[in-house]
N, C-alpha and C. Protein backbone atom coordinates (compact mmCIF):
# COMPACT_ATOMS: atom_id res chain seq x y z
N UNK A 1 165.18 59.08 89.22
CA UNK A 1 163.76 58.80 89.12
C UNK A 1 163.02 59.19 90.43
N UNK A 2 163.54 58.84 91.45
CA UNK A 2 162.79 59.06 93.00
C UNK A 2 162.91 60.63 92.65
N UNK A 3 164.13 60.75 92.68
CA UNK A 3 163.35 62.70 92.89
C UNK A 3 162.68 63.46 91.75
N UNK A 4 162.55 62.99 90.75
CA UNK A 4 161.44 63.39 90.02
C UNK A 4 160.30 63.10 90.27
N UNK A 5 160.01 62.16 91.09
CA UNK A 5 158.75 61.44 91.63
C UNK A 5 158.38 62.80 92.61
N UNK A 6 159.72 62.70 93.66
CA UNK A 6 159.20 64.04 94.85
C UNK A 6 158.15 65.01 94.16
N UNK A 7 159.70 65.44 93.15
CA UNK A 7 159.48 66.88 92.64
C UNK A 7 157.85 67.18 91.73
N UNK A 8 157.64 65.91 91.48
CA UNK A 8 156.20 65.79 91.05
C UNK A 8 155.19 65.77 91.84
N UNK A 9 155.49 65.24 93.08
CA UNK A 9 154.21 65.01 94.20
C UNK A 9 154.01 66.41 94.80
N UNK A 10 155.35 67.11 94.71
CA UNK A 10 155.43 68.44 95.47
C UNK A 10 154.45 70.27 94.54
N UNK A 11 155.02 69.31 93.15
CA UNK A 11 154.06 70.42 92.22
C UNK A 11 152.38 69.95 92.26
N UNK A 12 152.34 68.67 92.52
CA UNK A 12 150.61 68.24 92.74
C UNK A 12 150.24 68.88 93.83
N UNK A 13 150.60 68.94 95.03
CA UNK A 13 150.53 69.34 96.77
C UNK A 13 150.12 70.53 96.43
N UNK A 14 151.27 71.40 95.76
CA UNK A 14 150.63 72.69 96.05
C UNK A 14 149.86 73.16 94.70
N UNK A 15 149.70 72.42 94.10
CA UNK A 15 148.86 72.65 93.07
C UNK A 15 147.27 72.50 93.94
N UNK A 16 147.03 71.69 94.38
CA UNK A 16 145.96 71.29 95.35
C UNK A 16 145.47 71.98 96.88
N UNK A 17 146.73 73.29 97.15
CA UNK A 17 146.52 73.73 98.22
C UNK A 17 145.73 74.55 98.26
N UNK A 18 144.78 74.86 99.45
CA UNK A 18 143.89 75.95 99.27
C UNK A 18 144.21 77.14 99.14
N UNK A 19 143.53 77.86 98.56
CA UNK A 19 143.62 79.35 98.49
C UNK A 19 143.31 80.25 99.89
N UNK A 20 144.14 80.71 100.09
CA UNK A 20 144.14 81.59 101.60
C UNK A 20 143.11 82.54 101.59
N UNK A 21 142.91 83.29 100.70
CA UNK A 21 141.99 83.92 100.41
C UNK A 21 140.27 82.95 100.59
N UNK A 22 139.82 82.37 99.67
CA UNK A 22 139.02 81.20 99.93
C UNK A 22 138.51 80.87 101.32
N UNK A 23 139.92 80.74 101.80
CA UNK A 23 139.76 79.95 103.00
C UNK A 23 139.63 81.42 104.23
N UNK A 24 139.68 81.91 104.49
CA UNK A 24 139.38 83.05 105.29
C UNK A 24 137.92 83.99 105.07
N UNK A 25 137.69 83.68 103.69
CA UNK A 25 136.14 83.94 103.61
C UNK A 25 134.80 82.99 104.23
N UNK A 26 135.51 81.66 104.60
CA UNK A 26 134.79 80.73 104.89
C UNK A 26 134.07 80.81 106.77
N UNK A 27 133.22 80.68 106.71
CA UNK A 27 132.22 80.83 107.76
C UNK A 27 131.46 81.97 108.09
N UNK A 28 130.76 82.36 108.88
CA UNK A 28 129.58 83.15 109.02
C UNK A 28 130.13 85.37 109.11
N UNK A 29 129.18 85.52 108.36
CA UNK A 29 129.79 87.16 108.29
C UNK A 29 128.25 88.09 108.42
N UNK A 30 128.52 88.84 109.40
CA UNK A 30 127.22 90.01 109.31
C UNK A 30 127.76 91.57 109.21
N UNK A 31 126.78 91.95 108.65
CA UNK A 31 126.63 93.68 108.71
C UNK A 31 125.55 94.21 109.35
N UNK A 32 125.70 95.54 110.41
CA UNK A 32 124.14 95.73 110.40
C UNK A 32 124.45 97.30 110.23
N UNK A 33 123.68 97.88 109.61
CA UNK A 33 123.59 99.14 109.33
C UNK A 33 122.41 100.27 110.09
N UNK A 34 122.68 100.75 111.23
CA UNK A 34 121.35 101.75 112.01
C UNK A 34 121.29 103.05 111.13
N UNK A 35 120.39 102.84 110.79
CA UNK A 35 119.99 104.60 109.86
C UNK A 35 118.80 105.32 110.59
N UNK A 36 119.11 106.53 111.26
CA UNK A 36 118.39 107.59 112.10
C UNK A 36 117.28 108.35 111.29
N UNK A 37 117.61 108.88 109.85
CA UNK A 37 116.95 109.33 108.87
C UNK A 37 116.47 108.95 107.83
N UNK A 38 115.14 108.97 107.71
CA UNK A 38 113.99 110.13 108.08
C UNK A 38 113.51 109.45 109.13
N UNK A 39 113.67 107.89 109.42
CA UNK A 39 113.11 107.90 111.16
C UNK A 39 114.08 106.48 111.24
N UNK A 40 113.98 105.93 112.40
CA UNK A 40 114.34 104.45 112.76
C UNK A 40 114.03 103.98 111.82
N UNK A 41 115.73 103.31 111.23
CA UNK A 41 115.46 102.13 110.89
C UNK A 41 116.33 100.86 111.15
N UNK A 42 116.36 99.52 110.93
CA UNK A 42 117.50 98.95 110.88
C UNK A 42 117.75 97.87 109.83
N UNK A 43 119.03 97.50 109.50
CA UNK A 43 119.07 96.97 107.86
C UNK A 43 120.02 96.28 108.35
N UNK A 44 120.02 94.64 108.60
CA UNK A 44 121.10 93.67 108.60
C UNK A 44 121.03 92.59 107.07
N UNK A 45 122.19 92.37 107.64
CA UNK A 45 122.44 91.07 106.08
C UNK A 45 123.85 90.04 106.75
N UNK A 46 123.63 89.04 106.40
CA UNK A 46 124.32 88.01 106.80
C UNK A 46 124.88 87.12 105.95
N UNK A 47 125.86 87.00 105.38
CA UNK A 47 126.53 85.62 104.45
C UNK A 47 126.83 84.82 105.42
N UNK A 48 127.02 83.24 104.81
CA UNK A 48 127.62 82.31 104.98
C UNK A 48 128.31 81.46 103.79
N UNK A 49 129.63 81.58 104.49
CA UNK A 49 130.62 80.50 102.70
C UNK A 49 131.50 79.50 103.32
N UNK A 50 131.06 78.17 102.87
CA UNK A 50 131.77 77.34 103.45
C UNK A 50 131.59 75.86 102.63
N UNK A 51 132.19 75.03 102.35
CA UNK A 51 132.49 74.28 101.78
C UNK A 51 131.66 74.13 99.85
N UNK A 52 131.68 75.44 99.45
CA UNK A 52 131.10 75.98 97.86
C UNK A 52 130.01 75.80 98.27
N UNK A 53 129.22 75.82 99.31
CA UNK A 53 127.91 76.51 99.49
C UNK A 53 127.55 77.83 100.63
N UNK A 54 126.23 78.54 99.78
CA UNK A 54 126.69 80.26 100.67
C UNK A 54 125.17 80.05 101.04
N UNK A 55 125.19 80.88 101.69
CA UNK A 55 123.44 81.65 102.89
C UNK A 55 123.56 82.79 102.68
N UNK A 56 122.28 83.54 102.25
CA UNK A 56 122.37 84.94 102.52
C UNK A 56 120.94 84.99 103.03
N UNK A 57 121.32 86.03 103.93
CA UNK A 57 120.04 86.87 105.10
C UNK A 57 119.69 88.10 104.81
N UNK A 58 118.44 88.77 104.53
CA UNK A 58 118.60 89.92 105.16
C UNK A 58 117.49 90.36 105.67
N UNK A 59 117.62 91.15 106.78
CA UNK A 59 116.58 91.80 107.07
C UNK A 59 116.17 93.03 106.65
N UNK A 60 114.83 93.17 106.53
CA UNK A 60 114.09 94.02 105.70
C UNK A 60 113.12 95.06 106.92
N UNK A 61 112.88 94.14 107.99
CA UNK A 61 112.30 94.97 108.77
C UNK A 61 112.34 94.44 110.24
N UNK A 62 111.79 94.47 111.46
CA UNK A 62 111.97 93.66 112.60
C UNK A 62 111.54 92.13 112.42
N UNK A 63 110.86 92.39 111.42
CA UNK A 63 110.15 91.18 111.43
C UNK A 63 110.53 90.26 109.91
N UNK A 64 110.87 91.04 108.82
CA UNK A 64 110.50 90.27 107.73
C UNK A 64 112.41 89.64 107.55
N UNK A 65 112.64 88.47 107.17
CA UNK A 65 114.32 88.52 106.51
C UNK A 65 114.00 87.58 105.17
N UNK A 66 114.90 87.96 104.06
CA UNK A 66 114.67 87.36 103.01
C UNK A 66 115.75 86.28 103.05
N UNK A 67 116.10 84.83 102.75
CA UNK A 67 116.79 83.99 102.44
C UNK A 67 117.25 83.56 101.35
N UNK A 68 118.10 83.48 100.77
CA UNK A 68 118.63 82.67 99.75
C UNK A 68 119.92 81.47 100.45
N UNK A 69 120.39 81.09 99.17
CA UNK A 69 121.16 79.50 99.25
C UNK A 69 121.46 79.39 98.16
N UNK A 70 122.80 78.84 97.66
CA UNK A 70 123.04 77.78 96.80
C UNK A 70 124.72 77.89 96.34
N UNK A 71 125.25 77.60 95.23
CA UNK A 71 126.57 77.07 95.36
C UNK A 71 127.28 78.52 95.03
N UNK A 72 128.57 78.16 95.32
CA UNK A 72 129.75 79.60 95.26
C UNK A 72 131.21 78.81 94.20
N UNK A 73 131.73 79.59 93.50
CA UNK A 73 132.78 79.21 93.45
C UNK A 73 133.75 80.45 93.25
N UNK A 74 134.87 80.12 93.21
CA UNK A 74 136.33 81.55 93.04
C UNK A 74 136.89 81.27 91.74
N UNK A 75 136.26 82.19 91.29
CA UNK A 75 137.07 82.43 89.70
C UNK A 75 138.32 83.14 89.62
N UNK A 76 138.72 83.54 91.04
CA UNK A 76 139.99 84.65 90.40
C UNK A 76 140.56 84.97 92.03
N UNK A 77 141.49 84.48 92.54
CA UNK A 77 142.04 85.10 93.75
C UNK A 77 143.49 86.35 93.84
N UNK A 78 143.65 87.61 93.96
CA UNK A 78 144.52 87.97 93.80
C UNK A 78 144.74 88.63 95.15
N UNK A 79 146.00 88.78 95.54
CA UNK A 79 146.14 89.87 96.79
C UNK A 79 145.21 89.49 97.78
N UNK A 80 144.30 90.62 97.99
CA UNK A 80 143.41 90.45 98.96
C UNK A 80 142.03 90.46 98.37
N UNK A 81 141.78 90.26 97.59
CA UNK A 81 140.53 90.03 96.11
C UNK A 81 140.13 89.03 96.20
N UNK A 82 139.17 88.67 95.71
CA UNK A 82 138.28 87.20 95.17
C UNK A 82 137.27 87.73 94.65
N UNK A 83 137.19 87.26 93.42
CA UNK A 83 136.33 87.51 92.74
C UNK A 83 135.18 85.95 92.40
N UNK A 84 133.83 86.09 92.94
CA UNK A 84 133.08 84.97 93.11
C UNK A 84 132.36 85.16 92.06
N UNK A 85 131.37 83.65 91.72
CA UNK A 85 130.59 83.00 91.02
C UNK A 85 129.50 82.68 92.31
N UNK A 86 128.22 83.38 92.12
CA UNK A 86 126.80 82.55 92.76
C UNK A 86 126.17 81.71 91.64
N UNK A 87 125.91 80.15 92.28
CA UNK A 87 125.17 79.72 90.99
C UNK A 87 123.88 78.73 92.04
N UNK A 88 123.20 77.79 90.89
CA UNK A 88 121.93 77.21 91.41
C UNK A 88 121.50 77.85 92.60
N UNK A 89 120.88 78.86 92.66
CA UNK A 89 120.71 79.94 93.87
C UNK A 89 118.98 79.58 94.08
N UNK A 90 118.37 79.23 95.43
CA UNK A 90 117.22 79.37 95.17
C UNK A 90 116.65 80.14 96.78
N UNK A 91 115.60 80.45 96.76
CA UNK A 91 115.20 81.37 97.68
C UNK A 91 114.66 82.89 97.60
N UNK A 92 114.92 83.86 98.50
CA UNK A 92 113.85 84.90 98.62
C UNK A 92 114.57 86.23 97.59
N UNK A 93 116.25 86.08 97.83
CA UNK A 93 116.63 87.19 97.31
C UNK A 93 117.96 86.63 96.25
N UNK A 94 119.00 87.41 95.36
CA UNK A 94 120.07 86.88 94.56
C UNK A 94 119.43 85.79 94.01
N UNK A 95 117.86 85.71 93.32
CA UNK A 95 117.50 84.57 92.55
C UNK A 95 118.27 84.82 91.33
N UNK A 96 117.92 86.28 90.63
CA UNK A 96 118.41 86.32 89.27
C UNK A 96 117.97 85.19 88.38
N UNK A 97 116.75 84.43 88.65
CA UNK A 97 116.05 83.78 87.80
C UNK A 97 116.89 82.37 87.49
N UNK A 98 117.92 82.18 88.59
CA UNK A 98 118.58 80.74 88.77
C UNK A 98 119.71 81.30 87.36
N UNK A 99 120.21 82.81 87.60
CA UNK A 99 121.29 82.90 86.44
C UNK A 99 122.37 82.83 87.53
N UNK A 100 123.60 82.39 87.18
CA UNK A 100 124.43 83.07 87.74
C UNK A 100 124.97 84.40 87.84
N UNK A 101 125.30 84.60 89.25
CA UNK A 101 125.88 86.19 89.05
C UNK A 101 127.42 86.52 89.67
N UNK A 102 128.08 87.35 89.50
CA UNK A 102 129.48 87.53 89.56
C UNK A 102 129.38 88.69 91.18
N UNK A 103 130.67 88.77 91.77
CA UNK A 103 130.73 90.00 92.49
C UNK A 103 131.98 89.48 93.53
N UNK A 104 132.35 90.85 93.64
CA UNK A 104 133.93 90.83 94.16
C UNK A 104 133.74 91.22 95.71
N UNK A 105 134.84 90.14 96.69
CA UNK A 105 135.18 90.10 97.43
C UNK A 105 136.21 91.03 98.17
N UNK A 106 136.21 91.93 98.97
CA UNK A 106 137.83 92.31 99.39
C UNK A 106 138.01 92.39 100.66
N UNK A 107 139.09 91.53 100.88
CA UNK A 107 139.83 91.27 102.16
C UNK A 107 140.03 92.37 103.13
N UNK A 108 140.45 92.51 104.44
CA UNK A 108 141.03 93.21 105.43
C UNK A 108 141.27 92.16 106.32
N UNK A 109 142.44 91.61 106.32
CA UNK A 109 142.94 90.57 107.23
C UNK A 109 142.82 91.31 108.76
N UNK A 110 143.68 92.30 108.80
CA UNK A 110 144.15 93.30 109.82
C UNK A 110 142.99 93.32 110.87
N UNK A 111 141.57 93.90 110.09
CA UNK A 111 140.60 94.56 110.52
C UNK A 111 138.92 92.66 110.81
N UNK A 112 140.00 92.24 110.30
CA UNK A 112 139.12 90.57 109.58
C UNK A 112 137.39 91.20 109.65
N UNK A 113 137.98 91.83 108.32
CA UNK A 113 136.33 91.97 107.90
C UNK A 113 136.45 91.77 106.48
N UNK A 114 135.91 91.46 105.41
CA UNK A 114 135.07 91.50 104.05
C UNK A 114 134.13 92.93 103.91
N UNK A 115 134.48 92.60 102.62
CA UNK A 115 133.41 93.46 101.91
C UNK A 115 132.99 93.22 100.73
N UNK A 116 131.29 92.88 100.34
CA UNK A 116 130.82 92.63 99.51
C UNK A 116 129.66 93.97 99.31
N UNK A 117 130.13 93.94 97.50
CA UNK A 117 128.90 95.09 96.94
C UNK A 117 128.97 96.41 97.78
N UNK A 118 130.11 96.77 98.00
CA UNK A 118 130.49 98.19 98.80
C UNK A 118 130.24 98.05 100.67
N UNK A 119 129.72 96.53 100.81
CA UNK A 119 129.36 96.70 102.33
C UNK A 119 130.12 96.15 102.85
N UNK A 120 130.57 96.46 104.85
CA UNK A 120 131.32 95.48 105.29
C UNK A 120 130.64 95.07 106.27
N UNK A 121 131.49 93.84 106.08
CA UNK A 121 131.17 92.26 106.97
C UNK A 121 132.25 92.25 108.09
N UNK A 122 131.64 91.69 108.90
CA UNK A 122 132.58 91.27 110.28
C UNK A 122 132.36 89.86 110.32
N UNK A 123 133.09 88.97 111.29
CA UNK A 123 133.29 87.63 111.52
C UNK A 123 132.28 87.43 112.10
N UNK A 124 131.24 87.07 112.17
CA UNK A 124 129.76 86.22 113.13
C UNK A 124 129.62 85.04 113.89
N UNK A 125 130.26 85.06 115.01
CA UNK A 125 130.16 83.61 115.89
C UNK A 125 130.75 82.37 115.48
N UNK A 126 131.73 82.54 114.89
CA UNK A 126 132.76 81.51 114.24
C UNK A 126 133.37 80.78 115.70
């Protein structure tokens, strides 16, 4: 009986353990992109993911940045993948009219950067 008890507490444990993936996406990430042509410009964007709630930034011009907010979850972790859920989203940009929307994550441990929607992210003052 005791070690079926273990052997049960041990399939709950890691049933309950975080996802590595998950957990390495969590805290602050920027991109900034300098484009020379057809004149100066500059184009940053900023996530934040951390306890199923995200921030997104971006800047639009020196002056203008759009904001959004609201919850995240991981529908699917594989390899170096995650595939996310944005939901109750409210703010300037990713409203989608308070729909949820889908979009995939991919890892570079090596390089510890992300990439979302073809762009990459670096670690931001963690």
């Amino acid at each position: 009986m005791r070690k079926s008890l273990i052997a049960l507490f041990l399939v709950l444990l890691s049933a309950c353990a975080a996802d590595p993936n998950a957990v390495f996406i969590e805290g602050s990430w920027a991109a900034v992109v300098e484009e020379t042509a057809p004149g100066p410009a500059r184009f940053a964007s900023e996530w934040y993911f951390g306890r199923g709630e995200f921030i997104f930034q971006q800047e639009v011009d020196t002056d203008t940045w759009f904001y959004s907010q609201g919850r995240y979850r991981v529908l699917s972790s594989e390899g170096d993948v995650l595939m996310v859920e944005v939901y109750d989203i409210s703010g300037d940009r990713f409203t989608y009219n308070n729909q949820p929307a889908t979009f995939t994550i991919e890892i570079d441990r090596e390089a510890e950067t992300i990439r979302i929607n073809s762009r990459e992210f670096e670690k931001a003052g963690n």
